[in-house]
N, C-alpha and C. Protein backbone atom coordinates (compact mmCIF):
# COMPACT_ATOMS: atom_id res chain seq x y z
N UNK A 1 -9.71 -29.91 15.58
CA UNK A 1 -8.74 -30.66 16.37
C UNK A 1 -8.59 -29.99 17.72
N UNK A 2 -8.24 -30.62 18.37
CA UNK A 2 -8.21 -30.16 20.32
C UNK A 2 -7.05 -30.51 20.61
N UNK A 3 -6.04 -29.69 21.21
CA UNK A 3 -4.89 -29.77 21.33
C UNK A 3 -5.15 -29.82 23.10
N UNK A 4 -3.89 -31.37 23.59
CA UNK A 4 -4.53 -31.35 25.45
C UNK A 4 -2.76 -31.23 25.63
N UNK A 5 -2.73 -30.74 26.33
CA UNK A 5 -1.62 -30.30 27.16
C UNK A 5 -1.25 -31.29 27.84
N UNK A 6 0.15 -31.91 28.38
CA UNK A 6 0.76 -32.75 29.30
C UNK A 6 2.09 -32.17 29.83
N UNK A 7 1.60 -32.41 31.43
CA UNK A 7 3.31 -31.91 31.52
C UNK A 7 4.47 -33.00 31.69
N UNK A 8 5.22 -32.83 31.31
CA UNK A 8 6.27 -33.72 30.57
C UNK A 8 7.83 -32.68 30.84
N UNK A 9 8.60 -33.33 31.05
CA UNK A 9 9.85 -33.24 31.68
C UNK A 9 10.87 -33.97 31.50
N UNK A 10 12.21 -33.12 30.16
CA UNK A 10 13.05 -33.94 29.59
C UNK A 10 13.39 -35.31 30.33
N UNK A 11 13.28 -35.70 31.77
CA UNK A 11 13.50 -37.03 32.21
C UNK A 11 12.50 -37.56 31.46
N UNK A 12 11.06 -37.02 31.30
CA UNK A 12 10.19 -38.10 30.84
C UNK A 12 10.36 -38.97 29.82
N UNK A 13 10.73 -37.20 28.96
CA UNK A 13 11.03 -37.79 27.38
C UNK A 13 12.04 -39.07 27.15
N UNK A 14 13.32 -39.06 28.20
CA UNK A 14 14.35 -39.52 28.20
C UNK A 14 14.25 -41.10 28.67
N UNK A 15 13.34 -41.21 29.85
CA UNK A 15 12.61 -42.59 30.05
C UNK A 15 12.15 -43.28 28.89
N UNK A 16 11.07 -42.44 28.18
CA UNK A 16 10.60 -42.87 27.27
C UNK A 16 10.86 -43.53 26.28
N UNK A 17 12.25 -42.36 25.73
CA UNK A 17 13.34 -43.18 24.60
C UNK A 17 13.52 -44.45 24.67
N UNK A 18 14.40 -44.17 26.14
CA UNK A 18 15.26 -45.79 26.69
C UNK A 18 13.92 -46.69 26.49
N UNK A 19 12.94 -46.58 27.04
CA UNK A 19 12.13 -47.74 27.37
C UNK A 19 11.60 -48.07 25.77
N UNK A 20 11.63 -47.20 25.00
CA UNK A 20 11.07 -47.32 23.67
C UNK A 20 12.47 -48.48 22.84
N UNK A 21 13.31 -48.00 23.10
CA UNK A 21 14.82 -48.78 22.44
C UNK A 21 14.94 -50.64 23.22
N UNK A 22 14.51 -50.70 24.62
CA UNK A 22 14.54 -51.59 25.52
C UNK A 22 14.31 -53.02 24.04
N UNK A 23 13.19 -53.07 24.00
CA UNK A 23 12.68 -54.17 23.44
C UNK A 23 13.48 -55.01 22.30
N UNK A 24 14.58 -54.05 21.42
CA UNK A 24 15.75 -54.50 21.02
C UNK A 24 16.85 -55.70 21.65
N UNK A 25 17.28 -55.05 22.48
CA UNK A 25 18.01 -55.63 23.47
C UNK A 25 17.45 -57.21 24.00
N UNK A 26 16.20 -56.82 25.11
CA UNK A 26 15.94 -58.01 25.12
C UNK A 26 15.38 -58.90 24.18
N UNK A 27 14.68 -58.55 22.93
CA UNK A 27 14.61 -59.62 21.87
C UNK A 27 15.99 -60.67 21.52
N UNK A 28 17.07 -59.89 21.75
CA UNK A 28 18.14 -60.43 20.99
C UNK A 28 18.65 -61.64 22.60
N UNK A 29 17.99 -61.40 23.68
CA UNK A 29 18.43 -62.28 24.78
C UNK A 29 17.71 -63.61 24.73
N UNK A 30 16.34 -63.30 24.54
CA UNK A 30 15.06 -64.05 24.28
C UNK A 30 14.84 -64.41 23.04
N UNK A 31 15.30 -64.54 21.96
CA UNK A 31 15.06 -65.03 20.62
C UNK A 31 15.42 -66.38 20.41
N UNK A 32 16.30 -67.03 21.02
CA UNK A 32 16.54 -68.01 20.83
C UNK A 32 15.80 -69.32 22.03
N UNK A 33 14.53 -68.69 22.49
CA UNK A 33 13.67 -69.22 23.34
C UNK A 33 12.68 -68.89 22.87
N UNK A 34 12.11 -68.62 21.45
CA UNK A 34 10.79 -67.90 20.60
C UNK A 34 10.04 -67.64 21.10
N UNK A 35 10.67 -66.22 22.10
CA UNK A 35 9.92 -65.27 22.77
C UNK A 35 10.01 -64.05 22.21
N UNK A 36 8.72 -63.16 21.73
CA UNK A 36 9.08 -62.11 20.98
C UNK A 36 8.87 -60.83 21.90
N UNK A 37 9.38 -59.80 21.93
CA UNK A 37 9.45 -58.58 22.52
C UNK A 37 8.67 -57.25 21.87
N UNK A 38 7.71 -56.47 22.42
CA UNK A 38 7.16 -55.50 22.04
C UNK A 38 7.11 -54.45 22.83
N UNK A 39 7.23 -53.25 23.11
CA UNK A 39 6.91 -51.94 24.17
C UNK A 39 6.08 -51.77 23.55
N UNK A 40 4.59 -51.31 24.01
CA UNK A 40 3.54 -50.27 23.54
C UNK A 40 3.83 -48.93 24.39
N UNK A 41 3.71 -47.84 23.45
CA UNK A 41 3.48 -46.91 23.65
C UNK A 41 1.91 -45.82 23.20
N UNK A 42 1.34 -46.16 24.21
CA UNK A 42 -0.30 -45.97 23.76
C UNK A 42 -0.85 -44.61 23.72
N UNK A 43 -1.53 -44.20 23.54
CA UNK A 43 -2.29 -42.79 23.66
C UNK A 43 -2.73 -42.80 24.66
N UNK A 44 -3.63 -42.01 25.27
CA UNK A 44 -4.94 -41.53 26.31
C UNK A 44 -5.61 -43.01 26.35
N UNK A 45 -5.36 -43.80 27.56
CA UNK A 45 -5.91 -44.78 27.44
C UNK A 45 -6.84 -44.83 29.08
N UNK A 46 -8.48 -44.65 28.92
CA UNK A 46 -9.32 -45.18 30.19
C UNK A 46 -8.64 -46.05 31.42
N UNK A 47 -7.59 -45.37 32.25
CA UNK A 47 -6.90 -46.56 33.09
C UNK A 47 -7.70 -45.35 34.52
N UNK A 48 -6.89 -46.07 35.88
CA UNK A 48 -7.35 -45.33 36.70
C UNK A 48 -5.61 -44.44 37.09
N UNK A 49 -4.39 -44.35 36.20
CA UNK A 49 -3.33 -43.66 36.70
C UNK A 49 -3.74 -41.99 36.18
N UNK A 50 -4.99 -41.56 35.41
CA UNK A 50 -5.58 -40.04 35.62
C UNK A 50 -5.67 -39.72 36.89
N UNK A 51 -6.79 -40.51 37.81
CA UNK A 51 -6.93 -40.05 38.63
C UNK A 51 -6.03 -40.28 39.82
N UNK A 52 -4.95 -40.71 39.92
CA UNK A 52 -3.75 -40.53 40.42
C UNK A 52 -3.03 -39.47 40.10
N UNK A 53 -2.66 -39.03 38.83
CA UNK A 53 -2.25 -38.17 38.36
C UNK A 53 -2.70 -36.97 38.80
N UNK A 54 -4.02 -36.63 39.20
CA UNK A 54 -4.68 -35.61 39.71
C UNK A 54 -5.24 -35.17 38.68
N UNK A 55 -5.68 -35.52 37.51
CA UNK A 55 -6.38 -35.09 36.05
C UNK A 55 -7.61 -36.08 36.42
N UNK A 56 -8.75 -35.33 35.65
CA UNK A 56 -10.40 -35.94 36.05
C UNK A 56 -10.22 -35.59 34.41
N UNK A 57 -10.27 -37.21 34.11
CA UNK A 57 -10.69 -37.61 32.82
C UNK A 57 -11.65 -37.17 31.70
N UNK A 58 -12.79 -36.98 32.69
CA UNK A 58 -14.12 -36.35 31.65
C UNK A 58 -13.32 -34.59 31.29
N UNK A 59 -12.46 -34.07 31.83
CA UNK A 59 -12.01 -33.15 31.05
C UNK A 59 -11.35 -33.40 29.31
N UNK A 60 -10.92 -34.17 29.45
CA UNK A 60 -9.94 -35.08 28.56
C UNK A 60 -10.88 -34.61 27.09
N UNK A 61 -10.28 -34.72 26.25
CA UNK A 61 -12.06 -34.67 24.65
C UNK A 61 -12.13 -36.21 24.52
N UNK A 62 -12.93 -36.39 24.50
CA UNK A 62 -13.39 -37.83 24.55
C UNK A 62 -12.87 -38.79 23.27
N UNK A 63 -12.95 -38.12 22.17
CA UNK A 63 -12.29 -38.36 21.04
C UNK A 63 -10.82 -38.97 21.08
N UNK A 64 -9.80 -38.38 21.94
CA UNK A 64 -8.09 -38.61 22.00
C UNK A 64 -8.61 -40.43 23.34
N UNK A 65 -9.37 -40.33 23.91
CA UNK A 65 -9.27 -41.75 24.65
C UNK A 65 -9.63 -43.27 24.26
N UNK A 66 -9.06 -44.56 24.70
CA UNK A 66 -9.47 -45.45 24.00
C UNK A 66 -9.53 -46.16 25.19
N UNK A 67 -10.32 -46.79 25.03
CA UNK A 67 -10.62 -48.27 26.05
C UNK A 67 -9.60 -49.23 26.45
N UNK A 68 -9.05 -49.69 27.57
CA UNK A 68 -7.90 -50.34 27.58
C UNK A 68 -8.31 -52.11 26.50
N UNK A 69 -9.61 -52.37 26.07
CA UNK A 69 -9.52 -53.26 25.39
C UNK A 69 -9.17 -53.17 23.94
N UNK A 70 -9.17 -51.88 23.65
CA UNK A 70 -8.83 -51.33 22.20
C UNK A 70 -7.16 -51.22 22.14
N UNK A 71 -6.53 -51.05 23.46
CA UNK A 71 -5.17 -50.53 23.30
C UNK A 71 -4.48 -51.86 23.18
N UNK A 72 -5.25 -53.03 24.36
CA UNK A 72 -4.24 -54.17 24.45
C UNK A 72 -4.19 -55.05 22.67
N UNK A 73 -5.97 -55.05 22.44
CA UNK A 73 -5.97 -55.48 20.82
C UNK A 73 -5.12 -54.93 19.59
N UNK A 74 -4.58 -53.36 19.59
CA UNK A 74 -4.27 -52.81 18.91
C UNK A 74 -2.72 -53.49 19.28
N UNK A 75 -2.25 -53.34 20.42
CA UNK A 75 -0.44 -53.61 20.86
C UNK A 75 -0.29 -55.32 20.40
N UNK A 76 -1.51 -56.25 20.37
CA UNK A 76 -1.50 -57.47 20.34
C UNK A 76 -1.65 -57.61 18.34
N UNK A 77 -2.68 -56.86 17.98
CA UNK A 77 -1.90 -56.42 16.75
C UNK A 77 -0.93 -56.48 15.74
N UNK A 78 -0.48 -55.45 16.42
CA UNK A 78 0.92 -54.74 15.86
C UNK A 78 2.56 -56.24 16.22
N UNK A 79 1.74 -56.95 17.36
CA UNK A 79 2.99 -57.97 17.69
C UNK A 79 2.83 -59.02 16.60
N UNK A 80 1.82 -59.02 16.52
CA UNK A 80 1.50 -60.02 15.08
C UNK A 80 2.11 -59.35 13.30
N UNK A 81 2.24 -58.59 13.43
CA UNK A 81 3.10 -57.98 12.41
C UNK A 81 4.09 -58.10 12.56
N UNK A 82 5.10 -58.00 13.81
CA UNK A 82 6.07 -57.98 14.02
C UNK A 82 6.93 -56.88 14.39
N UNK A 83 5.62 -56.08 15.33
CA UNK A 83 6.23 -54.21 15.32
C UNK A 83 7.11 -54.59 16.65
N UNK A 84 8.07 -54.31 16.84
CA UNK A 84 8.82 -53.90 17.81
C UNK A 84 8.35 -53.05 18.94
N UNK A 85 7.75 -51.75 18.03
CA UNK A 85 7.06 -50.80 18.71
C UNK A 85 5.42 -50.38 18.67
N UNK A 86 4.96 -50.49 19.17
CA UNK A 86 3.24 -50.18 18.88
C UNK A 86 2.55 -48.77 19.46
N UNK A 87 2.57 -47.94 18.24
CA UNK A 87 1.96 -46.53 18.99
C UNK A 87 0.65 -46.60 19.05
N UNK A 88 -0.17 -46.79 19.88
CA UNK A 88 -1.57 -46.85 19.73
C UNK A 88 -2.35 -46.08 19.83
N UNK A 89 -3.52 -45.26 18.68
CA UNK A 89 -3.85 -43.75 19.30
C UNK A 89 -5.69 -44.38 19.10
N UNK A 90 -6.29 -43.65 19.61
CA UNK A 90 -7.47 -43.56 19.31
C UNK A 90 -8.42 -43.78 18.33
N UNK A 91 -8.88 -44.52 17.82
CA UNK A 91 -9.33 -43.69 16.17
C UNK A 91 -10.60 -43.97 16.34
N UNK A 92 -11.14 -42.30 16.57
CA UNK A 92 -12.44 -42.04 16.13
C UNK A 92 -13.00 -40.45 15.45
């Protein structure tokens, strides 16, 4: 196993929560217009906000990344179940 480092900063965590809890809320605004609500919260996903970030991807283990067509299928998924929340990690 390969352990990757992120730096992360109790605001992050704290964004995260809220935005993770969000989808509650507005389900209960939007439900009665059978609109359903999901947050994904994805793994290491091939986008271009690495290299914004200032991280060069091919460092990354190739293993922890997934294709953004694997993440949206996996979050599209999980809405079909009826997850609220969709953690999407890699699997290989």
């Amino acid at each position: 196993m390969t352990a990757v480092r992120v730096r992360a900063t109790r605001h992050d965590f704290a964004m995260l929560n809220a935005l993770a809890d969000t989808p509650a809320a507005m389900q209960q605004e939007v439900a009665s217009k059978g609109v359903r609500v999901q947050v994904a919260l994805p793994g290491a996903t091939r986008t271009a906000i690495w290299e914004k970030a200032g991280t060069d991807i091919t460092t990354l283990p190739q293993s922890i990344l997934m294709d953004v067509d694997e993440m949206v299928d996996a979050a599209l998924a999980g809405l079909d179940r009826g997850e609220k929340r969709n953690h999407s990690f890699a699997a290989r």
